[in-house]
Protein backbone atom coordinates (compact mmCIF):
# COMPACT_ATOMS: atom_id res chain seq x y z
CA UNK A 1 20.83 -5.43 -14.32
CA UNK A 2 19.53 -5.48 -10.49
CA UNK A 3 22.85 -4.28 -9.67
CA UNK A 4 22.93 -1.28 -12.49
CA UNK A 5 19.27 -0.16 -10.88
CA UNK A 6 20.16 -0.12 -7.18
CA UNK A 7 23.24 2.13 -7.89
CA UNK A 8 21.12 4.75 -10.19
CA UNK A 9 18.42 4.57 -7.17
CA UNK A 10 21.45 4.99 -4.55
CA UNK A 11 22.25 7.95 -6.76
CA UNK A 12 19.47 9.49 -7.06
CA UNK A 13 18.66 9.13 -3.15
CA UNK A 14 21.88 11.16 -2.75
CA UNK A 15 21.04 13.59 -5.16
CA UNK A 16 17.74 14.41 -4.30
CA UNK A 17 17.63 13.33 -0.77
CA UNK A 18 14.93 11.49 -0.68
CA UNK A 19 14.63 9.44 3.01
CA UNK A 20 13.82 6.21 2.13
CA UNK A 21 13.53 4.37 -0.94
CA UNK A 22 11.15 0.57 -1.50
CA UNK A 23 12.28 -0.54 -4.68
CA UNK A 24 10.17 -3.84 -5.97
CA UNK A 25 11.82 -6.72 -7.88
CA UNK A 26 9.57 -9.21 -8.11
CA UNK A 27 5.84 -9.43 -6.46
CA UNK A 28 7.63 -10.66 -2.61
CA UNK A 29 10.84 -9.24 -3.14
CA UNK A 30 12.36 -5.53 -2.81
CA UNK A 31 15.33 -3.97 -2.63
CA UNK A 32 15.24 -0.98 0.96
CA UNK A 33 17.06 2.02 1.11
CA UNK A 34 17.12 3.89 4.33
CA UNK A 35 17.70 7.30 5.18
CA UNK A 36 21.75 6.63 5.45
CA UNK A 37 21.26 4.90 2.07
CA UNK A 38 22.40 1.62 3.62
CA UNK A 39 20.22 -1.11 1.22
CA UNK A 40 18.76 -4.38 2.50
CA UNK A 41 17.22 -7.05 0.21
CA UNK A 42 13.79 -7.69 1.51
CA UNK A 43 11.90 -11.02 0.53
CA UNK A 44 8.11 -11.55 1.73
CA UNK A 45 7.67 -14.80 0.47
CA UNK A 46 5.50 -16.90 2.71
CA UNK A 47 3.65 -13.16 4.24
CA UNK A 48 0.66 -11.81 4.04
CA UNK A 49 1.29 -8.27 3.63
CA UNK A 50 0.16 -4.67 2.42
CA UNK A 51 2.04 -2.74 -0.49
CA UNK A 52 1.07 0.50 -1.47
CA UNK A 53 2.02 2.42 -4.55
CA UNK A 54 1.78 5.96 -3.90
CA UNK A 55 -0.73 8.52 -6.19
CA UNK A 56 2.67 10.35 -7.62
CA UNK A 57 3.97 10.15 -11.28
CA UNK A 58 5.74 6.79 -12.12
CA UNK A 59 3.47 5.18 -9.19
CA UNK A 60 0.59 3.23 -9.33
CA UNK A 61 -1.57 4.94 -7.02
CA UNK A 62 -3.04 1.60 -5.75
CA UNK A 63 -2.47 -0.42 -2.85
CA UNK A 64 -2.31 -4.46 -2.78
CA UNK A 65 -3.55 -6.85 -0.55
CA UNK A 66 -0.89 -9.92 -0.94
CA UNK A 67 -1.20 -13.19 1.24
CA UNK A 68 0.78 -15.55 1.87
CA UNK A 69 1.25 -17.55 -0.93
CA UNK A 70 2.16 -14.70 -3.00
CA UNK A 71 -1.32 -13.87 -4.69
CA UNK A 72 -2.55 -10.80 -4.63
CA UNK A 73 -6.16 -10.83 -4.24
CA UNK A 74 -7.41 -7.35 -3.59
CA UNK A 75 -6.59 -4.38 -4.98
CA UNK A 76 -8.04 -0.85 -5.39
CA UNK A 77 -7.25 3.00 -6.16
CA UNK A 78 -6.10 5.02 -3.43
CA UNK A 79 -5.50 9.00 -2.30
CA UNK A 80 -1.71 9.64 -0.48
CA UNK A 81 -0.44 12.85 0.22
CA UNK A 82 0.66 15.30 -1.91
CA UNK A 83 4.31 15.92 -1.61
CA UNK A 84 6.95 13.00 -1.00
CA UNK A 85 6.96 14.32 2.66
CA UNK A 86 3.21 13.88 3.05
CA UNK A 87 3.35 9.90 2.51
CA UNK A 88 6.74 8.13 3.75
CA UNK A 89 7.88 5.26 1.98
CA UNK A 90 9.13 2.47 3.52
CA UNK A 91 8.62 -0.56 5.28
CA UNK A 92 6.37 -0.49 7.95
CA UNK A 93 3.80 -2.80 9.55
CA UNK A 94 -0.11 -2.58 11.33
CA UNK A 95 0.62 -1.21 14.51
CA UNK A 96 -3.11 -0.84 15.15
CA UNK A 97 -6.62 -0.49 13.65
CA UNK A 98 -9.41 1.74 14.93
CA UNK A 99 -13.10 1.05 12.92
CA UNK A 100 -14.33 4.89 14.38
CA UNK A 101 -11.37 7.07 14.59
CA UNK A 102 -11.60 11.21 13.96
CA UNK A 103 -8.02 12.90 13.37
CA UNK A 104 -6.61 14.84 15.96
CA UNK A 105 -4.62 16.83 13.45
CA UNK A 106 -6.95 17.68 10.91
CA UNK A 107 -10.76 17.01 12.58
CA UNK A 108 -13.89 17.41 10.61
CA UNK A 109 -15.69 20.96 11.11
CA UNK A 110 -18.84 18.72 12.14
CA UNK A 111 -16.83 16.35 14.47
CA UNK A 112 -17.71 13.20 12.26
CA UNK A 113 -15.14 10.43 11.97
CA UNK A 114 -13.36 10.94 9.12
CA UNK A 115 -10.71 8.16 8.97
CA UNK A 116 -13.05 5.19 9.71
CA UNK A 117 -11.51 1.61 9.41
CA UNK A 118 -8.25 2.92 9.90
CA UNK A 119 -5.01 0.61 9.84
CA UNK A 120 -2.46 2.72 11.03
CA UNK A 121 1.10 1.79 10.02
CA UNK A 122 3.66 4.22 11.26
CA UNK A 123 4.29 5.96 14.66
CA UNK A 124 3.27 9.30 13.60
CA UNK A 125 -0.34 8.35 13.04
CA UNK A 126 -0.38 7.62 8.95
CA UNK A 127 -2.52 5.17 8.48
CA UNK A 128 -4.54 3.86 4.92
CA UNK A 129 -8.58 4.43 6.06
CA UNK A 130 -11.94 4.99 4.09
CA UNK A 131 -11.43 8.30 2.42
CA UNK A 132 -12.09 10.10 -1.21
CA UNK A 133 -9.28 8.91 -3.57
CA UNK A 134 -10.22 12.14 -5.76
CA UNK A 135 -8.14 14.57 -3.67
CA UNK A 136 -4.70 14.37 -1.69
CA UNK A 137 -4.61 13.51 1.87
CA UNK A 138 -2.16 14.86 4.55
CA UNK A 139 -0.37 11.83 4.00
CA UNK A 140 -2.91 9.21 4.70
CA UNK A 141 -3.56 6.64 2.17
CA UNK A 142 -7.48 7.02 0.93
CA UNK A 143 -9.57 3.78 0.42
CA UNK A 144 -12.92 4.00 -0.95
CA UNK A 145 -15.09 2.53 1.86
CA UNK A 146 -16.26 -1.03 0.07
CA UNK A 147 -12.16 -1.72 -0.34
CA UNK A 148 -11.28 -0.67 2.96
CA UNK A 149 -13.40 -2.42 4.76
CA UNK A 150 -12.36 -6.21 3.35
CA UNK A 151 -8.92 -4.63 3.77
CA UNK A 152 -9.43 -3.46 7.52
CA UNK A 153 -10.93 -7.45 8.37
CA UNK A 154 -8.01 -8.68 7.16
CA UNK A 155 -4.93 -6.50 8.24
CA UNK A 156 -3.71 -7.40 11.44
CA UNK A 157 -1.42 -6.10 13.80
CA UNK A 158 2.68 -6.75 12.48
CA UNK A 159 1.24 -7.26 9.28
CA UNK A 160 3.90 -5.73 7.02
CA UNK A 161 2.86 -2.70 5.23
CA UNK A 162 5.21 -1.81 2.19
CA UNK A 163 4.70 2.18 0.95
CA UNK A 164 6.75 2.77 -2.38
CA UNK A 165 6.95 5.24 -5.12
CA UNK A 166 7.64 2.52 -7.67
CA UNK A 167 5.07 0.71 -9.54
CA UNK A 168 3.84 -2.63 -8.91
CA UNK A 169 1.26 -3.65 -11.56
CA UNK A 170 3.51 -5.57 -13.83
CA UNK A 171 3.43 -7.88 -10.71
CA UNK A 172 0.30 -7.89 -9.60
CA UNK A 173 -1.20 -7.98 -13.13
CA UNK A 174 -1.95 -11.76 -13.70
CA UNK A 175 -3.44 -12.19 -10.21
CA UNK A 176 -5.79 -9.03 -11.23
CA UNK A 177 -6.92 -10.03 -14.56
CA UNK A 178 -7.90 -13.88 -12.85
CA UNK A 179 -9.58 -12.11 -9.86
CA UNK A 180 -10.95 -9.17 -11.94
CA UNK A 181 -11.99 -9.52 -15.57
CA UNK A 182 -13.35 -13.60 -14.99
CA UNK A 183 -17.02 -13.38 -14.24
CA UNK A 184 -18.10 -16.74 -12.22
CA UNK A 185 -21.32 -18.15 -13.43
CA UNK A 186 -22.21 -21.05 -10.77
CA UNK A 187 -25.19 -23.13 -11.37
CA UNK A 188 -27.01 -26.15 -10.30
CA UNK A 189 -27.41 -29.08 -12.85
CA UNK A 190 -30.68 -30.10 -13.17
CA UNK A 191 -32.09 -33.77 -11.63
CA UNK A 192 -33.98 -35.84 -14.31
């Protein structure tokens, strides 16, 4: 069955010529495809790493915080870009993090910072930062600021950071509804 999905992805790489593909099997393992649609098998076991699911149709539009014992134990909605050229997929990894940082590309009319806590991931400055996840970025990945900022103390430069257009929930799911939807009541006994 793995088999049967990489060669429909292959194929429809080809087809649509799409550069790179991040196809995820399991929560630490993935299948790459690169631009020359050569595929490696890619297993994170024993990482702490970052994988995003883009905002696009048959995506997740969430990223995941996943350490290294496999459990992912932060997780939030997020804002990518807006066409599949916006947002590249891939695999990638924390080349740096800035907590002030205003983009040279697109600056704010007012000068503000408007990418604080960034953790920028690929060479041509895309990194995931505080932003609104209610509109499309440039290709950024939008964190609301309370997620971003327990994300930006713990990313770390070479930390892997995963972008696909695949979803990832059906992984992540039993780690989310234990972190999530259990409410911790902690109390003192009382002394007699």
């Amino acid at each position: 069955m793995r088999h049967l999905s990489i060669a429909f992805f292959l194929f429809s790489a080809f087809l649509f010529a799409q550069d790179r593909e991040l196809i995820p099997f399991s929560k630490t393992e993935f299948t790459y495809i690169d631009k020359a649609g050569n595929e490696r098998d890619i297993d994170m076991t024993g990482k702490d790493f970052i994988f995003v699911s883009v905002r696009e149709e048959d995506s997740d539009g969430r990223f995941y915080a996943v350490d290294k014992d496999g459990t992912v134990w932060l997780s939030a909605g997020i804002s990518s870009g807006e066409e599949i050229g916006y947002t590249p997929s891939g695999v990638w990894s924390v080349k740096y993090k800035k907590r002030f940082y205003t983009s040279k590309k697109y600056p704010e009319a007012d000068g503000s910072n408007n990418m604080d806590y960034s953790v920028f991931f690929t060479n041509w400055g895309h990194a995931l930062h505080k932003g609104s996840i209610d509109h499309t970025s440039h290709g950024c990945i939008h964190v609301e600021e309370q997620n971003i900022r327990r994300l930006f103390a713990w990313a770390r430069p070479g930390m892997p950071v995963l972008v696909s257009r695949h979803r990832y929930i059906q992984f992540a799911r039993p780690d989310l509804k234990r972190i999530y939807s259990t409410e911790k009541k902690y109390g003192r006994k009382r002394r007699r």
